[in-house]
Protein backbone atom coordinates (compact mmCIF):
# COMPACT_ATOMS: atom_id res chain seq x y z
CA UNK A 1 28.27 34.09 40.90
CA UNK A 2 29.56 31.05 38.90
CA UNK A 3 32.73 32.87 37.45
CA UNK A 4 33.25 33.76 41.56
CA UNK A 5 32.74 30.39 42.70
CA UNK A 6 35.83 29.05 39.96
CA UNK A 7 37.75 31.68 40.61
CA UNK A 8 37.83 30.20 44.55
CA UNK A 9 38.15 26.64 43.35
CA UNK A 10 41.02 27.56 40.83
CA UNK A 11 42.96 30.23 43.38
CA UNK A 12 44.42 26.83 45.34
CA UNK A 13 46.09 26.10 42.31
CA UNK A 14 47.67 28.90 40.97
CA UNK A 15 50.61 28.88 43.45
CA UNK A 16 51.17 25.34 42.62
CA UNK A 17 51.24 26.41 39.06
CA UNK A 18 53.20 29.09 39.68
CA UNK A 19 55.85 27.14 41.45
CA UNK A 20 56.23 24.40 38.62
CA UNK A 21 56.84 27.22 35.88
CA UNK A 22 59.49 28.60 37.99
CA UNK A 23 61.40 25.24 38.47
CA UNK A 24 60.21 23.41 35.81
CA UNK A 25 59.12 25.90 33.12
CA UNK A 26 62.18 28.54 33.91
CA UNK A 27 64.96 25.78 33.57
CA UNK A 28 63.26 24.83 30.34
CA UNK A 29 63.31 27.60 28.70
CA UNK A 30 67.08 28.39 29.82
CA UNK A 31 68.10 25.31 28.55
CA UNK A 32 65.82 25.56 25.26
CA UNK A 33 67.90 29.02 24.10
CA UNK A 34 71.37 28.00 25.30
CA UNK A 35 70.77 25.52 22.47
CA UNK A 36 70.61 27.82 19.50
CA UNK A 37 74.08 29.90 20.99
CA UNK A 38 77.96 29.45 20.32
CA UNK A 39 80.85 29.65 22.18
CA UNK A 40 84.16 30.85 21.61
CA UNK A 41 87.81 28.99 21.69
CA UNK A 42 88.12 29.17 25.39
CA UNK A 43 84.41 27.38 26.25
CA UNK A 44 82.67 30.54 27.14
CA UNK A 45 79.37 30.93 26.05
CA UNK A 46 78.84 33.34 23.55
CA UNK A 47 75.10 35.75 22.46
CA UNK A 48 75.39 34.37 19.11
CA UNK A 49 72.87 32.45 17.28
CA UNK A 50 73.29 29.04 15.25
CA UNK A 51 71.92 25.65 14.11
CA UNK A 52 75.94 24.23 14.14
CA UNK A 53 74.57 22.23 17.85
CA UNK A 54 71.60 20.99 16.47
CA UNK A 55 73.56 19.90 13.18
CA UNK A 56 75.83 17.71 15.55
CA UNK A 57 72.90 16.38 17.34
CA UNK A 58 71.56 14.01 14.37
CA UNK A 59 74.97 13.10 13.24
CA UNK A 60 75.17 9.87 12.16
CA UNK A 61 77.61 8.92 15.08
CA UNK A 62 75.82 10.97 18.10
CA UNK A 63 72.25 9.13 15.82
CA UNK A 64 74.09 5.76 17.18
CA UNK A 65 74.28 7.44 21.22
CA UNK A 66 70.18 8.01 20.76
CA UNK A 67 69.29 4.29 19.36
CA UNK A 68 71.86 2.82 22.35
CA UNK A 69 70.07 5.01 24.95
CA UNK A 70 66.16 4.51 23.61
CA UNK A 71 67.26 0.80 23.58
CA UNK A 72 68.62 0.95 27.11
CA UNK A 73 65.56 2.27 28.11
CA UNK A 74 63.38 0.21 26.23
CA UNK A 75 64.99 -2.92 27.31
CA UNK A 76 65.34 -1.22 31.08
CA UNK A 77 61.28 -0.76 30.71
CA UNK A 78 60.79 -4.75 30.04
CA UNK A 79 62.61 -6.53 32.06
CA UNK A 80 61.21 -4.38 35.00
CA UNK A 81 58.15 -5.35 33.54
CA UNK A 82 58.45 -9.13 33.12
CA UNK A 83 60.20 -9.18 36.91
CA UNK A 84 58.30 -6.60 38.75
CA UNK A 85 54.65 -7.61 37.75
CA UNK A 86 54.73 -11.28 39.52
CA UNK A 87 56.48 -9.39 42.32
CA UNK A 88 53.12 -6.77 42.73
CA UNK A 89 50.90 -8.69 42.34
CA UNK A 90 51.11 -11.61 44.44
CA UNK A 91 52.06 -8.29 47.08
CA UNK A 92 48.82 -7.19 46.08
CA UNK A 93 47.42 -10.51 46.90
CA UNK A 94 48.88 -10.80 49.90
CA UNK A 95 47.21 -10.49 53.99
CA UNK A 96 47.47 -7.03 55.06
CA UNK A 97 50.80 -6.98 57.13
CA UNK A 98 52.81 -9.29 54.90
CA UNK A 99 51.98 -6.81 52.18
CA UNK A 100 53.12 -3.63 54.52
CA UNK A 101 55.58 -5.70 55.20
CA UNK A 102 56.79 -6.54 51.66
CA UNK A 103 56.05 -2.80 50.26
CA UNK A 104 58.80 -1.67 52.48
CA UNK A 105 61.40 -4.61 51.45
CA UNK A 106 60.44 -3.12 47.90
CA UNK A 107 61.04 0.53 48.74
CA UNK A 108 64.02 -0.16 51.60
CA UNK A 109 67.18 0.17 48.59
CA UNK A 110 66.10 3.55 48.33
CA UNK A 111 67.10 4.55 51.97
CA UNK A 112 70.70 3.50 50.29
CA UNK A 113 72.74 5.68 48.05
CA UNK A 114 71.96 4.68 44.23
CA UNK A 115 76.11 5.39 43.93
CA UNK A 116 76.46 2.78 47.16
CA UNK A 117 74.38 0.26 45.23
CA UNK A 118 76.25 0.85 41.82
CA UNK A 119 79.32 -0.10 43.59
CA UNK A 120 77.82 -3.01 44.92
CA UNK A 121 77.54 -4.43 41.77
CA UNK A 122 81.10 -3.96 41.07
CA UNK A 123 82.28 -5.84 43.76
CA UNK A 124 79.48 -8.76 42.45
CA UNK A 125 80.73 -8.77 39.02
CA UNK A 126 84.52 -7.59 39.12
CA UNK A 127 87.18 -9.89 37.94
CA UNK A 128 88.35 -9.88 41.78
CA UNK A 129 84.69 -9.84 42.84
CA UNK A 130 82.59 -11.77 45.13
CA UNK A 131 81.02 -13.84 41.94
CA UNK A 132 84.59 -14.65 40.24
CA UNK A 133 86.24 -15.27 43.78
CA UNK A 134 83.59 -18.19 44.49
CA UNK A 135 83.62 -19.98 41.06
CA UNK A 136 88.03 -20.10 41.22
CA UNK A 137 87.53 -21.14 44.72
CA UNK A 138 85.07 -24.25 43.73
CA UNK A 139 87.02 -24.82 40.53
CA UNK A 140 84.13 -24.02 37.82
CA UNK A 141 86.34 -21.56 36.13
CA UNK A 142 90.11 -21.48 35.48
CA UNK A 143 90.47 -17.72 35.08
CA UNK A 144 88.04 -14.95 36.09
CA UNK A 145 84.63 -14.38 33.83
CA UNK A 146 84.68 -10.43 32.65
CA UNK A 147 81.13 -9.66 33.60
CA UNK A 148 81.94 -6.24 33.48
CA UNK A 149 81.97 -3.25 31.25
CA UNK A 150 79.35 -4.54 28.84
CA UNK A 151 76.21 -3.28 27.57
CA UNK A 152 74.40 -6.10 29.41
CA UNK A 153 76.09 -4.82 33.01
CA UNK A 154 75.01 -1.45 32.25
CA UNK A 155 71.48 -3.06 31.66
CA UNK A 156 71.64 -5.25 35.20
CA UNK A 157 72.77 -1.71 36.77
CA UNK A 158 70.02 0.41 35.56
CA UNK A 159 67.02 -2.88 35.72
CA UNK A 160 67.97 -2.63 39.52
CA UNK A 161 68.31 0.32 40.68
CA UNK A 162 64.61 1.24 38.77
CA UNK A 163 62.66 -1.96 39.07
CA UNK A 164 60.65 -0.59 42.77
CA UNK A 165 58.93 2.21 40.33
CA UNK A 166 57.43 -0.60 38.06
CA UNK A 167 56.89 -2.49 41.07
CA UNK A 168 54.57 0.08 42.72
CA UNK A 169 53.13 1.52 39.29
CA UNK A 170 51.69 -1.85 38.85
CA UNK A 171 51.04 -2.72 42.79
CA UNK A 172 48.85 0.43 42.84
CA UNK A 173 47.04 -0.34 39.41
CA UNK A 174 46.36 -4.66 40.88
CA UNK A 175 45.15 -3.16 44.44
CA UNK A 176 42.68 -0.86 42.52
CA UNK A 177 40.90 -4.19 40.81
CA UNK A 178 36.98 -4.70 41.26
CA UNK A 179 37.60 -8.18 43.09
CA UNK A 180 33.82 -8.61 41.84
CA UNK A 181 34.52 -8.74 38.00
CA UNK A 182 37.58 -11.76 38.95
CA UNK A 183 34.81 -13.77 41.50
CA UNK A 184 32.51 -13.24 38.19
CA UNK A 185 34.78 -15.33 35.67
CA UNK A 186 35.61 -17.58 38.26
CA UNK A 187 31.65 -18.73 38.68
CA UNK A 188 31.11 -18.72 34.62
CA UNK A 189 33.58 -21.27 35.18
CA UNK A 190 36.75 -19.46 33.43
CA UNK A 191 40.55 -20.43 34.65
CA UNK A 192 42.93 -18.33 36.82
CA UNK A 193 45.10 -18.35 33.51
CA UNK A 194 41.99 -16.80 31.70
CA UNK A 195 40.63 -14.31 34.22
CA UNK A 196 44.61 -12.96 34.36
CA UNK A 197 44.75 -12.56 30.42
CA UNK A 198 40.77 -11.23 30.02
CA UNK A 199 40.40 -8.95 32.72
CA UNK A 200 43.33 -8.70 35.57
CA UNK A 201 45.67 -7.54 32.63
CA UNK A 202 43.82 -5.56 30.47
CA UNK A 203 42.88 -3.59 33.60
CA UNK A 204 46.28 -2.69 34.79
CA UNK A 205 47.09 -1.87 31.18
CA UNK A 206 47.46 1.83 33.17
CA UNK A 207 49.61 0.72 35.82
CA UNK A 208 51.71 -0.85 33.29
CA UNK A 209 52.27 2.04 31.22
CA UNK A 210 53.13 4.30 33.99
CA UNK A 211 55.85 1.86 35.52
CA UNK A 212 57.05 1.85 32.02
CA UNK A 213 56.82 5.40 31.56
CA UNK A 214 58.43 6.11 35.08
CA UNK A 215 60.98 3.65 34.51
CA UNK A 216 61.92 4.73 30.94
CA UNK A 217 62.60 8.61 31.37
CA UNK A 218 65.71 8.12 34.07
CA UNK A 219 67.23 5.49 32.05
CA UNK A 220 67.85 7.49 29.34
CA UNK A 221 70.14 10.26 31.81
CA UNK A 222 71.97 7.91 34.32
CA UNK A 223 75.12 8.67 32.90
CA UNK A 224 76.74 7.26 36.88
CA UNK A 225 75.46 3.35 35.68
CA UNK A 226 76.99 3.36 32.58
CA UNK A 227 80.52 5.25 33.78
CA UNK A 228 80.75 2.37 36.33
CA UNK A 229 79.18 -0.44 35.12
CA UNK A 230 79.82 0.20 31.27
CA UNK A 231 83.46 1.66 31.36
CA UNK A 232 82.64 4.11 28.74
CA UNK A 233 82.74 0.61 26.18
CA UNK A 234 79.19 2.35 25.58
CA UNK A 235 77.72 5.67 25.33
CA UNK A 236 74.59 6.58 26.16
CA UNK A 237 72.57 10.47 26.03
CA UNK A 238 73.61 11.26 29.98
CA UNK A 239 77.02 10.53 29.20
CA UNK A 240 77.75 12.97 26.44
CA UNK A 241 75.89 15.82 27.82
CA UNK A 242 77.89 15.30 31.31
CA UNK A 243 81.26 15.53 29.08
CA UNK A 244 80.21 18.26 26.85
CA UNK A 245 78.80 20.17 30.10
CA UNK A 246 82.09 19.73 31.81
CA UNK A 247 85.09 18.07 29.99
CA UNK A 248 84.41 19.50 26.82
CA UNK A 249 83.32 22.79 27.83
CA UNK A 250 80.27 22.87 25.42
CA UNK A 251 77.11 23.78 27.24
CA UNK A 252 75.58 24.75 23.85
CA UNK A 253 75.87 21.91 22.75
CA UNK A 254 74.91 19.95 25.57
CA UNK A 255 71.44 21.87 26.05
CA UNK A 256 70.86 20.35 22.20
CA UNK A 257 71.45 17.14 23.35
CA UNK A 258 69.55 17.85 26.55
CA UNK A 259 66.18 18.96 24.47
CA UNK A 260 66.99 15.61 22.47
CA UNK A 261 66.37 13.96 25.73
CA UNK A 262 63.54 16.07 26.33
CA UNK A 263 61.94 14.94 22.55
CA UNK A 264 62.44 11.58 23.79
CA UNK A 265 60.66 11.52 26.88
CA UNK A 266 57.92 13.60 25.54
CA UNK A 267 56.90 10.74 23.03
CA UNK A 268 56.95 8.66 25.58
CA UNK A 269 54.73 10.43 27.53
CA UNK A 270 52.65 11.26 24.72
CA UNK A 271 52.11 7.51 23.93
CA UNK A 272 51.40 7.11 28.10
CA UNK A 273 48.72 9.96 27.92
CA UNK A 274 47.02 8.13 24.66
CA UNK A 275 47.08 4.55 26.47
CA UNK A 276 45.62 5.89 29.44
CA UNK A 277 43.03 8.22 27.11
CA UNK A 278 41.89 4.85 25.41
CA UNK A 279 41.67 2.98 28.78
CA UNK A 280 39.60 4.88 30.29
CA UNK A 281 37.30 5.23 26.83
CA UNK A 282 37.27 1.05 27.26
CA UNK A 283 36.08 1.43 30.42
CA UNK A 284 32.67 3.63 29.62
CA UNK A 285 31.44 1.99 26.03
């Protein structure tokens, strides 16, 4: 009777799992094997089986493409962090049709195209841009600033375009506070200052680490952000497997640099999983 009764409560989910192997799983392992083969002089992939990809991969020079990229990310991660927190929760905080109200101000850029919004930017920070135009105009500057192309643009580009995931991670983590532990340091006489650092932030520890989690993993593969906004002055892990996918005609090796990505998000989820795992241990001793 009880191996029936899970079978019933399991058979839901077995479609669902069935479904993620095929897109998830299936593409995986596709890309996983097209790794380890070669291809000839014309581009074509070839049933032949080698380590020459993975020897490229951690090349000292392509070694250089991973730090720039984690660092991206990394960098990405905090300053959506140190901007987006405020921003949730004092939406968290707010009356109930303000904060409908601000939630979809927060979400709205994503009715836009993320390539629309790129470009946006350029005509911001160009040297015949909006910013430029107005600072000849009132005489601050004597030739335009070049705000573009730069690590740091790349870094605006990709801190934009990603900052509503941190900004929901953590708006969802401050709405699910028990309002009763905050009224509880507030009567044993504790500051807002305290409270925040004791018990609002240690709490949302989770909602922090998923922002940075969700925010982290697409930096490392918008390849668009730093073609635009970066001019190719820097390259980053979505770039070179675009051009080695298409330009250069080496899917091989692209697929290594692919499961390099994939070794990179995995720690980071791994590291997400083990925050989480020793949250929620906090929470029962």
């Amino acid at each position: 009777m009880l191996k029936t009764k899970k079978i019933k409560q399991n058979a839901p989910v077995v479609p669902v799992l069935i479904w993620i192997g095929f897109l998830v799983g299936v593409p995986l392992i596709y890309v996983l094997a097209l790794s380890f083969l070669s291809r000839d002089h014309l581009g074509n992939v070839v049933l032949e089986f080698t380590l020459d990809n993975y020897k490229r991969v951690v090349d000292p020079v392509y070694l250089k493409v991973f730090y720039s990229s984690f660092l991206l990310a990394a960098l990405t991660g905090l300053i959506t962090l140190l901007i987006g927190y405020p921003v949730a929760y004092f939406t968290a905080n707010l009356e109930s049709k303000k904060r409908s109200l601000a939630i979809i101000l927060i979400i709205l850029p994503f009715w836009i195209s993320s390539l629309l919004r790129t470009y946006g930017w350029i005509i911001l920070l160009g040297n015949t841009g909006l910013i430029n135009n107005m600072l000849l105009k009132l005489n601050i500057i004597q030739q335009p600033l070049n705000m573009m192309y730069h690590f740091g643009t790349v870094l605006v580009g990709t801190t934009y375009m990603l900052i509503p995931f941190m900004i929901i991670a953590v708006f969802n983590s401050v709405g699910k506070l028990d309002r009763s532990l905050l009224e509880a340091s507030y009567d044993l006489g504790a500051s807002k200052w305290k409270t925040f650092f004791n018990i609002t932030l240690p709490l949302t520890v989770p909602g922090i680490a998923g922002g940075f989690t969700l925010v982290f993993i697409p930096s490392l593969g918008m390849y668009f952000i730093s073609d635009l906004l970066g001019g190719g002055m820097t390259i980053f892990l979505g770039n070179v497997i675009n051009t080695q996918a298409t330009r250069g005609r080496n899917k091989p090796l692209a697929a290594a640099f692919s499961v390099g990505m994939i070794v990179l998000v995995l720690i980071v989820l791994f590291i997400y999983s083990r925050v989480i795992r020793d949250k929620k241990e906090g929470l029962f001793l």
